[in-house]
Protein backbone atom coordinates (compact mmCIF):
# COMPACT_ATOMS: atom_id res chain seq x y z
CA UNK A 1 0.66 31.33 69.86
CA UNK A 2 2.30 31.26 66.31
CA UNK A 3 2.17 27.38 66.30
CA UNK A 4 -1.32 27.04 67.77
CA UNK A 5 -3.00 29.85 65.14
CA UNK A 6 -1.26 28.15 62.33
CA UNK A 7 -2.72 24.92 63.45
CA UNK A 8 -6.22 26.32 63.84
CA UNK A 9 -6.29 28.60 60.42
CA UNK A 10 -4.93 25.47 58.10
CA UNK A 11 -8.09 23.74 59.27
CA UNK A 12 -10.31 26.33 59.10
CA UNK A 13 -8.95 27.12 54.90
CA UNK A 14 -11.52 27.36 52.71
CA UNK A 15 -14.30 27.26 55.15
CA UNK A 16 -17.18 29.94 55.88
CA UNK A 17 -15.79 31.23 58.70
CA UNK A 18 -14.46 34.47 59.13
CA UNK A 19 -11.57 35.59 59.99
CA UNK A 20 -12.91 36.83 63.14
CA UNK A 21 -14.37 34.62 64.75
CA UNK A 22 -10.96 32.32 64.23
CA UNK A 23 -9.02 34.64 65.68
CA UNK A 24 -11.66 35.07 68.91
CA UNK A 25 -11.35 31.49 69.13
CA UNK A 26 -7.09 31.62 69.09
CA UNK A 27 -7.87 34.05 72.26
CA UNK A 28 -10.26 32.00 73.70
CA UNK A 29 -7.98 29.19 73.96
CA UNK A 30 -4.78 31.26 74.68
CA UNK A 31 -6.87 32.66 77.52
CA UNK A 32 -7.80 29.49 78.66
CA UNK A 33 -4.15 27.92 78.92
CA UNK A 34 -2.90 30.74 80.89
CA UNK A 35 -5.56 31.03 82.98
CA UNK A 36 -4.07 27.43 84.52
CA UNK A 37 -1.19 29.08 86.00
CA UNK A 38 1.44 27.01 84.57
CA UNK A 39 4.66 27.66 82.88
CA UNK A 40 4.28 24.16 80.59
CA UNK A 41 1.03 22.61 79.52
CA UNK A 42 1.58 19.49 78.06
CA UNK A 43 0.66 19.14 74.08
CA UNK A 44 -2.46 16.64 74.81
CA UNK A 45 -4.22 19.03 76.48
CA UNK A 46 -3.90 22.01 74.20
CA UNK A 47 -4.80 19.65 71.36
CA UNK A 48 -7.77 18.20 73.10
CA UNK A 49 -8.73 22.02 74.64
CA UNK A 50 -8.15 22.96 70.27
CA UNK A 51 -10.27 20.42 69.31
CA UNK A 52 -13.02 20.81 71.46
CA UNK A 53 -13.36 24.39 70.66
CA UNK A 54 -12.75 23.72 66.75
CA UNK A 55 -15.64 21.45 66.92
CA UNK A 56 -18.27 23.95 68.05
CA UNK A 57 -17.60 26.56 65.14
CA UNK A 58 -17.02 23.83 62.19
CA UNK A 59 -17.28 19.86 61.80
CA UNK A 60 -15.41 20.14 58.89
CA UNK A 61 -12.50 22.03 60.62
CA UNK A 62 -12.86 19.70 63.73
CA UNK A 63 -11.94 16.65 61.27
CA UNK A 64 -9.18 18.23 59.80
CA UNK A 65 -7.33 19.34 62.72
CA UNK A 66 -8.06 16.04 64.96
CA UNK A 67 -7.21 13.83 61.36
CA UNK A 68 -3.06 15.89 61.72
CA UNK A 69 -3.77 15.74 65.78
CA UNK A 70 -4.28 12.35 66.21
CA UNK A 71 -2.41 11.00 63.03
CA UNK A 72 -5.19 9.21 61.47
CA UNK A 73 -3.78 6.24 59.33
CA UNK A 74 -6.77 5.51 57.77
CA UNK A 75 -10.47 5.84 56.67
CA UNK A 76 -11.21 3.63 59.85
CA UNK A 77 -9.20 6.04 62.24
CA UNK A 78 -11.38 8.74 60.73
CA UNK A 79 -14.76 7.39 60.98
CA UNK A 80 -14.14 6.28 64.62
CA UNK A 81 -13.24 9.90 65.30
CA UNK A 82 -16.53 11.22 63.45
């Protein structure tokens, strides 16, 4: 949980959303994951779960997390993504 809220609040800095609502969307996603019943859930689909989730509250935060998430090397890698 510590890894995935750090994640989630670094791209959320600076942006109008409160604190709140981040952490209901931590929950969301926490609730999610354990809801499949597994004792490991590989790291592709929490990021992909996190960034689908990200991207309904904030574009902005969507880009930033998916730019660390998928290692984006350049501008290209970025547009595609957008």
């Amino acid at each position: 949980r510590e890894k995935l809220s750090s994640g989630i609040n670094r791209a959320f800095e600076k942006r109008p959303v409160s604190k709140e609502k981040i952490d209901n969307l931590i929950n969301e996603i926490e609730e999610q994951l354990r809801k499949k019943g597994k004792k490991e859930i590989k790291t592709s689909i929490i990021g992909e779960l996190v960034m689908k989730k990200i991207k309904k509250v904030d574009n902005v935060a969507y880009i930033r997390f998916a730019s660390v998430y998928r290692d984006f090397q350049d501008i290209k890698d970025e547009r595609k993504e957008i």
